[in-house]
PDB file of N, CA and C in Angstrom:
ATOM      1  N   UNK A   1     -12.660  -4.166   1.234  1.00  0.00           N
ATOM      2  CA  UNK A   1     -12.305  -2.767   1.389  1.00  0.00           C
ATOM      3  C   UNK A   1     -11.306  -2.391   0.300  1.00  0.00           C
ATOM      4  N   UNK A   2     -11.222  -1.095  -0.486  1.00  0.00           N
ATOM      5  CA  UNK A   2     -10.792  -0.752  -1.514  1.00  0.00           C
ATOM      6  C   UNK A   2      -9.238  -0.458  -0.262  1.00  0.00           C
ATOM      7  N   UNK A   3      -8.300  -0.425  -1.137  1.00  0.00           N
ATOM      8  CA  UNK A   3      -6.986  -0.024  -0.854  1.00  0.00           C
ATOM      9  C   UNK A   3      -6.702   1.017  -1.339  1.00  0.00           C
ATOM     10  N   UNK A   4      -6.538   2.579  -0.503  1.00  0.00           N
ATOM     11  CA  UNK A   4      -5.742   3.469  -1.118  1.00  0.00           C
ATOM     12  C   UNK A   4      -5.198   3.768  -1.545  1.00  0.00           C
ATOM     13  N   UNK A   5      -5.189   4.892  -2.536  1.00  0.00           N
ATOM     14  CA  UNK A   5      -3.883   4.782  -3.928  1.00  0.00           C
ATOM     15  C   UNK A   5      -2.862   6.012  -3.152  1.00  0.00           C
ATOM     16  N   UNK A   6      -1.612   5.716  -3.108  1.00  0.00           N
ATOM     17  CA  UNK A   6      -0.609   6.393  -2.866  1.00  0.00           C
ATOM     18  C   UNK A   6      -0.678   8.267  -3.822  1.00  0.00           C
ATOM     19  N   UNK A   7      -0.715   9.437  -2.872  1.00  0.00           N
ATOM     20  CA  UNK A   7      -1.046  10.292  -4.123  1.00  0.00           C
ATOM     21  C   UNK A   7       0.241  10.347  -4.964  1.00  0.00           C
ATOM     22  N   UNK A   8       1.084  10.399  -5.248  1.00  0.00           N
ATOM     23  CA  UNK A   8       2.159  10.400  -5.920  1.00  0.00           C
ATOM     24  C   UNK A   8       1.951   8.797  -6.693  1.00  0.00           C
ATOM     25  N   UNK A   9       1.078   8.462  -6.648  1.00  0.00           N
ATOM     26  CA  UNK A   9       0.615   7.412  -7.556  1.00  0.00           C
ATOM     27  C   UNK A   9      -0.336   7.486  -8.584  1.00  0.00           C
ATOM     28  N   UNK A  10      -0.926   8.484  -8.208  1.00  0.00           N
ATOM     29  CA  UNK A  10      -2.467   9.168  -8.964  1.00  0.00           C
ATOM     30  C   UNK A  10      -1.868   9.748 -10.490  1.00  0.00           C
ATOM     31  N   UNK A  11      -0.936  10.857 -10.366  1.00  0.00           N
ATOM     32  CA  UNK A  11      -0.815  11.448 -11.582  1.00  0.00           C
ATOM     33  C   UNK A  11       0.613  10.329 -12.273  1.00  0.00           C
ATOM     34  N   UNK A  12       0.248  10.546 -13.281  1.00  0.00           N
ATOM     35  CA  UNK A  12       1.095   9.524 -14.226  1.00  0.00           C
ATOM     36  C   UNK A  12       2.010  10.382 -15.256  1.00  0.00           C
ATOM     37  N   UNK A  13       1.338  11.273 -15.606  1.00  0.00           N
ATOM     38  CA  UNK A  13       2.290  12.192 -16.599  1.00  0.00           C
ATOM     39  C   UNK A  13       0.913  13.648 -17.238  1.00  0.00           C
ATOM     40  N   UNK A  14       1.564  14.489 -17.641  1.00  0.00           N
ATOM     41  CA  UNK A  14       0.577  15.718 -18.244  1.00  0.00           C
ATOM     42  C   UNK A  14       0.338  14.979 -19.532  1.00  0.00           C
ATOM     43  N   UNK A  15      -0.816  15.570 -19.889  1.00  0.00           N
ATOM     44  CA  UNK A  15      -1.179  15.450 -21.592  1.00  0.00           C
ATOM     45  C   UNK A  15      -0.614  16.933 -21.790  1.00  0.00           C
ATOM     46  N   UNK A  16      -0.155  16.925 -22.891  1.00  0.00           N
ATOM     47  CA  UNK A  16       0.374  18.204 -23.454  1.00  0.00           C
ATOM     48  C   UNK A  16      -0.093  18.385 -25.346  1.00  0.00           C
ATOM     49  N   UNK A  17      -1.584  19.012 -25.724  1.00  0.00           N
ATOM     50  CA  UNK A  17      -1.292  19.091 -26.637  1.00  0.00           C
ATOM     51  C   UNK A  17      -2.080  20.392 -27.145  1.00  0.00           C
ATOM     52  N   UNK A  18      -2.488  20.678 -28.620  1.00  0.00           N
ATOM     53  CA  UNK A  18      -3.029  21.677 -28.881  1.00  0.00           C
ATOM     54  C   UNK A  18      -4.211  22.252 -28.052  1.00  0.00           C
ATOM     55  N   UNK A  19      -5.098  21.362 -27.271  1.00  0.00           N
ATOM     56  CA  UNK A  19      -6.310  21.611 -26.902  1.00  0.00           C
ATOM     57  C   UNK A  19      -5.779  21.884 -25.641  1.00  0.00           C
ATOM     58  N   UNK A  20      -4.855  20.876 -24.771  1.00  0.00           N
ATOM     59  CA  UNK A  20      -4.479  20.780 -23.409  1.00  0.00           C
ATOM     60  C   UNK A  20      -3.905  22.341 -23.384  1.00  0.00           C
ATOM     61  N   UNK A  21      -2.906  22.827 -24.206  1.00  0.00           N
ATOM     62  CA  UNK A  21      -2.669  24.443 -24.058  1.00  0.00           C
ATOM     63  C   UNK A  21      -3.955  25.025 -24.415  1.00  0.00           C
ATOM     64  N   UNK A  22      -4.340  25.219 -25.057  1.00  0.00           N
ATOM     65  CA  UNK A  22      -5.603  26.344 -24.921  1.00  0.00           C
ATOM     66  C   UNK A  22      -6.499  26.073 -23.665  1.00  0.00           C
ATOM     67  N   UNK A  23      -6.483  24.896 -23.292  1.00  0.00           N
ATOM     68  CA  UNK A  23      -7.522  24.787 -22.067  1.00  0.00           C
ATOM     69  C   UNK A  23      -6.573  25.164 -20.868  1.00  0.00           C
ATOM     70  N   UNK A  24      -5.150  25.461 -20.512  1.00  0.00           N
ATOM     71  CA  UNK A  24      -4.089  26.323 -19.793  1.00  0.00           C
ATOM     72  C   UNK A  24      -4.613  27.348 -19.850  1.00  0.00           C
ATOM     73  N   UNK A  25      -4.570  27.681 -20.711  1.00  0.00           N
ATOM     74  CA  UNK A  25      -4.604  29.725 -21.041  1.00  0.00           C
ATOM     75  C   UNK A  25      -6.106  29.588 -19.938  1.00  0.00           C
ATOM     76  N   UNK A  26      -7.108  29.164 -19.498  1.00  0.00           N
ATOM     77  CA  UNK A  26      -8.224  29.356 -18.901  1.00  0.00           C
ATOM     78  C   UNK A  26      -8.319  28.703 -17.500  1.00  0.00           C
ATOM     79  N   UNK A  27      -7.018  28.401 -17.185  1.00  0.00           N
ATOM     80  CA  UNK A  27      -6.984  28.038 -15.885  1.00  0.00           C
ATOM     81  C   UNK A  27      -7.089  26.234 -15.798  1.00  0.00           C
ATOM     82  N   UNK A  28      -7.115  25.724 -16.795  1.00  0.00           N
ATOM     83  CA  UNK A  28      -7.871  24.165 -16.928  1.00  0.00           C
ATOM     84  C   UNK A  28      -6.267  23.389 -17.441  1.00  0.00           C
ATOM     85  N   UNK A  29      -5.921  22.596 -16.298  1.00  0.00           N
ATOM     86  CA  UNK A  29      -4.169  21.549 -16.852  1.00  0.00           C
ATOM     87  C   UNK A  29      -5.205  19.835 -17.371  1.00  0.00           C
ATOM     88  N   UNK A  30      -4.393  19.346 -18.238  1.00  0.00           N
ATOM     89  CA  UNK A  30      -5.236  18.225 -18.363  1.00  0.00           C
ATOM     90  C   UNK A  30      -4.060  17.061 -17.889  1.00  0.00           C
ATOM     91  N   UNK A  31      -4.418  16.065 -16.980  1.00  0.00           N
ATOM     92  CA  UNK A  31      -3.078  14.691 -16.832  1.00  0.00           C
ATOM     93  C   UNK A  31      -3.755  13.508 -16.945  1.00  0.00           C
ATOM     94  N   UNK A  32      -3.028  12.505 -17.582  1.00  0.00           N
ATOM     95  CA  UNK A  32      -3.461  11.187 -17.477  1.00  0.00           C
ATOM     96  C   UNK A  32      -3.299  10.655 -15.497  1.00  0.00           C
ATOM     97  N   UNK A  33      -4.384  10.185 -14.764  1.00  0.00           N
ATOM     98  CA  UNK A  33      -4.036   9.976 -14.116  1.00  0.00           C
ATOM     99  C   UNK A  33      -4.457   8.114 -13.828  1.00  0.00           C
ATOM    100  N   UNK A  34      -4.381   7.546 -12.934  1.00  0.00           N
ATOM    101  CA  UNK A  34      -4.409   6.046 -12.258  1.00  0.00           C
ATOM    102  C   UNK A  34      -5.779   5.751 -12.535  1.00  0.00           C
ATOM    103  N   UNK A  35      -5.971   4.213 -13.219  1.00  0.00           N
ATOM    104  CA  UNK A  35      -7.201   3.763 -13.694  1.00  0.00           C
ATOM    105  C   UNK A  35      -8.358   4.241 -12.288  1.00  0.00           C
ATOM    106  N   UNK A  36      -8.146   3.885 -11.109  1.00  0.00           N
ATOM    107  CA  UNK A  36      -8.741   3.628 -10.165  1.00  0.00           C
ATOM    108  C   UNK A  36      -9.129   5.214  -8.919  1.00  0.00           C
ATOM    109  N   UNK A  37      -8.100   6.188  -9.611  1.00  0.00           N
ATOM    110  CA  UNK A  37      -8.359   7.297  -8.639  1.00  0.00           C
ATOM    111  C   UNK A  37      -9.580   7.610  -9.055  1.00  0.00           C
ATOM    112  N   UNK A  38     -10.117   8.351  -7.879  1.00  0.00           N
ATOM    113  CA  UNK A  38     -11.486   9.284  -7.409  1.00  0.00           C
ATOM    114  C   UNK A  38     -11.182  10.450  -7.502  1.00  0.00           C
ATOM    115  N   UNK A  39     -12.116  11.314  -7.933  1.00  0.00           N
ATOM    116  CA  UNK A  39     -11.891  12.701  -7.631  1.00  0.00           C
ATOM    117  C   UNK A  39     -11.538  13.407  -6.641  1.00  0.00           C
ATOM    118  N   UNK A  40     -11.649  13.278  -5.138  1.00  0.00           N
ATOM    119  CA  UNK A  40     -11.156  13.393  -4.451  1.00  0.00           C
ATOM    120  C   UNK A  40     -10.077  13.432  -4.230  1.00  0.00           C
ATOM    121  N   UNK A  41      -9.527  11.764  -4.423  1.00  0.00           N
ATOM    122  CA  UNK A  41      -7.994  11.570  -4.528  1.00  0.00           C
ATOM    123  C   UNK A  41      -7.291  12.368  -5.623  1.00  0.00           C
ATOM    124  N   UNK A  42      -7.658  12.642  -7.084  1.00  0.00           N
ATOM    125  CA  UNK A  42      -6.635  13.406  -8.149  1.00  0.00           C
ATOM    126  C   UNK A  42      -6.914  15.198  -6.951  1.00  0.00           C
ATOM    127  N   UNK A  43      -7.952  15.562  -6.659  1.00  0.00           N
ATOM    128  CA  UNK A  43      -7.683  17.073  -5.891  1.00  0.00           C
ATOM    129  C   UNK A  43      -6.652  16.951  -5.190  1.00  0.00           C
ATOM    130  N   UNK A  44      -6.568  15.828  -3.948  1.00  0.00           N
ATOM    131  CA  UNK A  44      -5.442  16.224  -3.257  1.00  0.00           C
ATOM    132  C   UNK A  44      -4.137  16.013  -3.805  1.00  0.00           C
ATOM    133  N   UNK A  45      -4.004  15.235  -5.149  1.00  0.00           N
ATOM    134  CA  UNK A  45      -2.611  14.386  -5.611  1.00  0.00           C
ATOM    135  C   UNK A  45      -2.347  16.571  -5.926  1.00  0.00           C
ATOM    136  N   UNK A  46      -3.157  17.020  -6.770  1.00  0.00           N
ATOM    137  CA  UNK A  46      -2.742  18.077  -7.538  1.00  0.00           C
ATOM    138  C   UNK A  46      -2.099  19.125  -6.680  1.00  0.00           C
ATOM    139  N   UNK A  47      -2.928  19.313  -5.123  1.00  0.00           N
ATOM    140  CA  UNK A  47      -2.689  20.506  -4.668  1.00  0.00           C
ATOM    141  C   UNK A  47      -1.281  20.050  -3.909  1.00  0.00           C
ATOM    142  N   UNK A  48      -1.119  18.900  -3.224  1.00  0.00           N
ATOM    143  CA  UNK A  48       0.158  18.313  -2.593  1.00  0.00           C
ATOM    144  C   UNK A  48       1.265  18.107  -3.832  1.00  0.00           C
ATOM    145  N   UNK A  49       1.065  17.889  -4.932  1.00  0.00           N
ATOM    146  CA  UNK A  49       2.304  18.136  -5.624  1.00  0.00           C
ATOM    147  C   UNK A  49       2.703  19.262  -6.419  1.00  0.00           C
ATOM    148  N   UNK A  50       1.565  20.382  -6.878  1.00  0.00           N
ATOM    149  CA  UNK A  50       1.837  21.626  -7.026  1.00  0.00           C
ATOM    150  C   UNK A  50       1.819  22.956  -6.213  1.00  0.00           C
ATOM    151  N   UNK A  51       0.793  22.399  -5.107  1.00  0.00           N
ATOM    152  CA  UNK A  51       0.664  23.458  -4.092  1.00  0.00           C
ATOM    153  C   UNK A  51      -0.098  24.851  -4.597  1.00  0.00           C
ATOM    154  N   UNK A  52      -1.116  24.246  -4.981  1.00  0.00           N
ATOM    155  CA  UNK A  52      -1.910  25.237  -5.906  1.00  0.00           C
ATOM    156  C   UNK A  52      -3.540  24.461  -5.377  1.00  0.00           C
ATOM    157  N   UNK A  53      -4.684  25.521  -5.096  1.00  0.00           N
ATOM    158  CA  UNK A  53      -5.639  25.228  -4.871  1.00  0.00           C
ATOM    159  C   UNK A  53      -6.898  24.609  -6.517  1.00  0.00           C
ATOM    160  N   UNK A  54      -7.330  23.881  -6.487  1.00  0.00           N
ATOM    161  CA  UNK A  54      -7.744  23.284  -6.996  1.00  0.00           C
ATOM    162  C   UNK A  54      -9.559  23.471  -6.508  1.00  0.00           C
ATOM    163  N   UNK A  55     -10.473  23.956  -7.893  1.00  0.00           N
ATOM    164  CA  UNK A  55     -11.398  24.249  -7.749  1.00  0.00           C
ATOM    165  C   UNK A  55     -12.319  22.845  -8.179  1.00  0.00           C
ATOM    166  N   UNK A  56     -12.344  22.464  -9.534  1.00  0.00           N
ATOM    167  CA  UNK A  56     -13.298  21.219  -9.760  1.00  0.00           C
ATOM    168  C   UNK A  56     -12.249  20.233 -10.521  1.00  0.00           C
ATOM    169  N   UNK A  57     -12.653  18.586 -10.236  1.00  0.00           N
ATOM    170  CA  UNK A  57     -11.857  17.986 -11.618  1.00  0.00           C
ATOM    171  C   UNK A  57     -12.681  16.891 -12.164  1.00  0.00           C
ATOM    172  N   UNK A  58     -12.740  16.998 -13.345  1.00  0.00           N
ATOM    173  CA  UNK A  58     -13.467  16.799 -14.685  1.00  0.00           C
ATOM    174  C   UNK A  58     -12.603  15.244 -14.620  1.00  0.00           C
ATOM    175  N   UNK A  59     -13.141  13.908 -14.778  1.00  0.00           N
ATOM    176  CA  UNK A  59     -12.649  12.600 -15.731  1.00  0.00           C
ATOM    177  C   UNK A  59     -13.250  12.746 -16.232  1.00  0.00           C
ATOM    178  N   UNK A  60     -12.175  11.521 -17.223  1.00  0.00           N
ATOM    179  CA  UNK A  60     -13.079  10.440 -18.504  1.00  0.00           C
ATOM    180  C   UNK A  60     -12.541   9.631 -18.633  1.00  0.00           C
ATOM    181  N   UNK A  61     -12.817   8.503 -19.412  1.00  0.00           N
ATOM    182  CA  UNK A  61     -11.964   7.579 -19.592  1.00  0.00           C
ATOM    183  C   UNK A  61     -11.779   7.077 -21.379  1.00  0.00           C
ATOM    184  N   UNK A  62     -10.825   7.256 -21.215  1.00  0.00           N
ATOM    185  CA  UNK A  62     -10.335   6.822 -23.457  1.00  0.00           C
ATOM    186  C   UNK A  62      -9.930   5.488 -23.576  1.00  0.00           C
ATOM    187  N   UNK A  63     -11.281   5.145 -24.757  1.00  0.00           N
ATOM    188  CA  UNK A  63     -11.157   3.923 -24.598  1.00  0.00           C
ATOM    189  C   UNK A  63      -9.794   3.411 -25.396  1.00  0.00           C
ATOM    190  N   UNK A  64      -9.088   2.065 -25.128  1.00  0.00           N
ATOM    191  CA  UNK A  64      -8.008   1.833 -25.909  1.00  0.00           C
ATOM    192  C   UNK A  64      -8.657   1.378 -27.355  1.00  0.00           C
ATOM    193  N   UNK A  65      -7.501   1.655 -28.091  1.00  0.00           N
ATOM    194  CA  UNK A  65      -7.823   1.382 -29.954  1.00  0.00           C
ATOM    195  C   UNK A  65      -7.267   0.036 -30.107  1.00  0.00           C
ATOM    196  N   UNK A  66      -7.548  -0.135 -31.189  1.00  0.00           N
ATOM    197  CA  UNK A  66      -7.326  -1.158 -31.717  1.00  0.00           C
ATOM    198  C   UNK A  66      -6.097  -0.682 -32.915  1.00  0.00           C
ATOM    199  N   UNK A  67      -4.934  -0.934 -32.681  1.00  0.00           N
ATOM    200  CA  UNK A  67      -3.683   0.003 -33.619  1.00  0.00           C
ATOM    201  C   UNK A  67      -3.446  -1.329 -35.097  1.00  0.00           C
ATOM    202  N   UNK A  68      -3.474  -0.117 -35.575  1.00  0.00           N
ATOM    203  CA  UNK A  68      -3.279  -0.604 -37.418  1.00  0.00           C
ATOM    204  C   UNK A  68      -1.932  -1.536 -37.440  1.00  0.00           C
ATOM    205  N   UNK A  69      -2.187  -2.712 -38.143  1.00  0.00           N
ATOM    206  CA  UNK A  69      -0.978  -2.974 -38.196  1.00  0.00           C
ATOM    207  C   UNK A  69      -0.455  -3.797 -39.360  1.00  0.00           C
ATOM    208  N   UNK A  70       0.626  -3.220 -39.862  1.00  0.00           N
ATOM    209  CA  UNK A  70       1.240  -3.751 -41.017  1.00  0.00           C
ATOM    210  C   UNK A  70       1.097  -5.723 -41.918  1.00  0.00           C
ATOM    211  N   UNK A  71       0.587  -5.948 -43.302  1.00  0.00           N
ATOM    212  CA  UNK A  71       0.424  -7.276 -43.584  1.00  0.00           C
ATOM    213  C   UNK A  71      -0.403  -8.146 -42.288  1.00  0.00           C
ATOM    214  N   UNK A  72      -1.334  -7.754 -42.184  1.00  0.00           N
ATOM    215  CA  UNK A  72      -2.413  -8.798 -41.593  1.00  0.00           C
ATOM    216  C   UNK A  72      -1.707  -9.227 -40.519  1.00  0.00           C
ATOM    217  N   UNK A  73      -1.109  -9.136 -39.484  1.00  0.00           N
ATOM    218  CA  UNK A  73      -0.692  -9.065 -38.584  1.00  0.00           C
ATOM    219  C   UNK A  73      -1.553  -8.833 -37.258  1.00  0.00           C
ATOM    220  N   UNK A  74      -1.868 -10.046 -36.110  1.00  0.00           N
ATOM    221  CA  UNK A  74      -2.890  -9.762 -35.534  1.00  0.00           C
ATOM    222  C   UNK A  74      -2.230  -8.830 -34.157  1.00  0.00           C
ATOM    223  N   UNK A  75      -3.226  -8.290 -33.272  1.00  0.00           N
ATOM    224  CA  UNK A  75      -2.418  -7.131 -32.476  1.00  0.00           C
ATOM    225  C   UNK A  75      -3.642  -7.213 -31.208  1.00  0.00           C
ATOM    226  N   UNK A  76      -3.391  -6.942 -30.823  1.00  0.00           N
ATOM    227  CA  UNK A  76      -4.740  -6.670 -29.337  1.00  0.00           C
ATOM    228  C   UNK A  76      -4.769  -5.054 -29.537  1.00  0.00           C
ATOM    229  N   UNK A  77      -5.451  -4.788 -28.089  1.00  0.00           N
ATOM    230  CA  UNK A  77      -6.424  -3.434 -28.179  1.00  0.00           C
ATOM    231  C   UNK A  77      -4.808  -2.640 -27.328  1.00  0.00           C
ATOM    232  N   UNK A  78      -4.982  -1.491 -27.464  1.00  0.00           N
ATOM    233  CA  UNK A  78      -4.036  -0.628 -26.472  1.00  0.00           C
ATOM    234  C   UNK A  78      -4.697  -0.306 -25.120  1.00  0.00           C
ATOM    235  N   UNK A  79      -3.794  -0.036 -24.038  1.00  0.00           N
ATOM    236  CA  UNK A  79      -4.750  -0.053 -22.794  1.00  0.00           C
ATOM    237  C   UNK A  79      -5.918   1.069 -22.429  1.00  0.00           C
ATOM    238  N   UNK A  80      -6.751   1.100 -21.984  1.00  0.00           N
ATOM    239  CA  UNK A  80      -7.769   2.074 -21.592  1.00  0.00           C
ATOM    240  C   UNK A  80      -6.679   3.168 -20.809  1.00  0.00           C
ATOM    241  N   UNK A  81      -7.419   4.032 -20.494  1.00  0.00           N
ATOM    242  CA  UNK A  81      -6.809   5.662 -19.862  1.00  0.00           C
ATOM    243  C   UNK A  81      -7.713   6.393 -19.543  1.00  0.00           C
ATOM    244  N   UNK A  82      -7.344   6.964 -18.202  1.00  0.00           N
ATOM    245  CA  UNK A  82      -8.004   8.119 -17.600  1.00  0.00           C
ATOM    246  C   UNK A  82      -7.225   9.184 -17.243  1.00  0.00           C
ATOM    247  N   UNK A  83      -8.016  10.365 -17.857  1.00  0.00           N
ATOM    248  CA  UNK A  83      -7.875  11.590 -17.874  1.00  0.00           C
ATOM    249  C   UNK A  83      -8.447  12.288 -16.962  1.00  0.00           C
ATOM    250  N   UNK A  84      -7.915  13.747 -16.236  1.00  0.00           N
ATOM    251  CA  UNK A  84      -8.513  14.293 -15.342  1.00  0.00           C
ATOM    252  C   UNK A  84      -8.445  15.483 -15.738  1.00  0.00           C
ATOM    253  N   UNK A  85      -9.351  16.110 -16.176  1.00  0.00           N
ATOM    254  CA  UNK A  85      -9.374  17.976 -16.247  1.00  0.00           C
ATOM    255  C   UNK A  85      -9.539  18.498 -14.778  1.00  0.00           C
ATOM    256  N   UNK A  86      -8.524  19.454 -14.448  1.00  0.00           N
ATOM    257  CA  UNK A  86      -8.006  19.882 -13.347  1.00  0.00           C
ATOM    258  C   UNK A  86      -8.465  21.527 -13.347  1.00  0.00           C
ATOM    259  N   UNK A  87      -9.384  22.082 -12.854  1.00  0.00           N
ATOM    260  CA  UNK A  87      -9.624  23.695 -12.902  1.00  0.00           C
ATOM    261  C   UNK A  87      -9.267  24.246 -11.862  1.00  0.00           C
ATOM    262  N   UNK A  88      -7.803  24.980 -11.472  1.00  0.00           N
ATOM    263  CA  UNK A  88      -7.268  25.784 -10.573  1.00  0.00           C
ATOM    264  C   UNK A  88      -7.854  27.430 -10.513  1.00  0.00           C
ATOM    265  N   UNK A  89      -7.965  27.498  -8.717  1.00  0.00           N
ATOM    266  CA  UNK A  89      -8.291  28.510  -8.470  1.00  0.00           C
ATOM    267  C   UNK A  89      -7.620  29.895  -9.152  1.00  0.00           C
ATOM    268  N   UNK A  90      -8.927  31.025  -9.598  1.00  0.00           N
ATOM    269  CA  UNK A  90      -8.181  32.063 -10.501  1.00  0.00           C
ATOM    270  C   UNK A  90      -6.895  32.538  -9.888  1.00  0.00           C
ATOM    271  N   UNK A  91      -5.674  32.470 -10.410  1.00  0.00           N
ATOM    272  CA  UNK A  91      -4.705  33.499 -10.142  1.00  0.00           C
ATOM    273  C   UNK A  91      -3.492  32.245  -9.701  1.00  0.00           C
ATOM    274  N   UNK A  92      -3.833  30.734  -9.504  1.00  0.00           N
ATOM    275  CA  UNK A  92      -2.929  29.488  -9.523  1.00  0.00           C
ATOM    276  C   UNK A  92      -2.402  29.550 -11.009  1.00  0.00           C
ATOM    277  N   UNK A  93      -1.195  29.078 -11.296  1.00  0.00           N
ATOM    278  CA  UNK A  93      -0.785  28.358 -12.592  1.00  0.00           C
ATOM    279  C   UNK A  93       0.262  27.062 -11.984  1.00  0.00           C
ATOM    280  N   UNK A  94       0.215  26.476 -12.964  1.00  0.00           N
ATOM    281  CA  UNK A  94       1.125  25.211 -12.682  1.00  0.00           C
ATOM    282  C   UNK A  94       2.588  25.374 -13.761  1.00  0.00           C
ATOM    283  N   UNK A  95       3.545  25.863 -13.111  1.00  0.00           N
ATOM    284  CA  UNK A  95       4.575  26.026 -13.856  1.00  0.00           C
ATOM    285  C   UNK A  95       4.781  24.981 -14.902  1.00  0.00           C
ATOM    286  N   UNK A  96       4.533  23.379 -14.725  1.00  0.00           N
ATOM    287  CA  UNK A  96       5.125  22.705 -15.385  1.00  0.00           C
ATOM    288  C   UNK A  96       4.864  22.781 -17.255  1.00  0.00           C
ATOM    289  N   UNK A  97       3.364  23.415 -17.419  1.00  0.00           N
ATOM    290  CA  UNK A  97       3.078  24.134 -18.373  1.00  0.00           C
ATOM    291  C   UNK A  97       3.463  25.285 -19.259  1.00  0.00           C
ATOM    292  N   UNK A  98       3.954  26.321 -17.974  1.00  0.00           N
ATOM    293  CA  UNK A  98       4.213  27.401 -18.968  1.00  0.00           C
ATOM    294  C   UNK A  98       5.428  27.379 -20.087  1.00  0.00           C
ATOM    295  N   UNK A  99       5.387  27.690 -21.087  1.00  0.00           N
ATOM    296  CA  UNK A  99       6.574  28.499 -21.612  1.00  0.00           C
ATOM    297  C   UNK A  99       5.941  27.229 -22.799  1.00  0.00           C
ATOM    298  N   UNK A 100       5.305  26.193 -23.048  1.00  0.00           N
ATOM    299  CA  UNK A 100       5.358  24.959 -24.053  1.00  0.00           C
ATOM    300  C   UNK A 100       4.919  25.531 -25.158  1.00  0.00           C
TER     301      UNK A 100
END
């Protein structure tokens, strides 16, 4: 039996960048969330910690790179990551966004 992920375990931090704001302006927050959450689980992590209704959410997963590294120097891969596109009901915003 799978073990439930704590929701305050699900979201890990916002992505914040050129695309992640323009996809704001349309109602869409983007966060890295927990290798293992379900969609299900990131809906309720979002609406219980912003209190904002939550219409669909979009994963993916980025694969880790392999980072450049100085004089032949050997390095492993960086870790994998999952992302969740979050589309809040029209007329929700998530403060932690605005004003960036």
């Amino acid at each position: 039996m799978v073990k439930s992920i704590h929701p305050y375990e699900i979201l890990r931090e916002p992505i914040i960048t050129e695309k992640s704001t323009a996809l704001a302006l349309q109602g869409k927050y983007v966060f890295e969330v927990h290798e293992r959450a379900t969609k299900p689980e990131i809906k309720r992590a979002v609406e219980l910690a912003f209190e904002v209704t939550v219409e669909s959410v979009n994963t993916l997963r980025v694969r880790g790179r392999r980072p450049r590294r100085a004089f032949g120097r050997r390095g492993g891969n960086l870790p994998f990551k999952k992302k969740a596109i979050v589309t809040l009901a029209s007329g929700d915003t998530i403060e932690l966004f605005e004003g960036v």
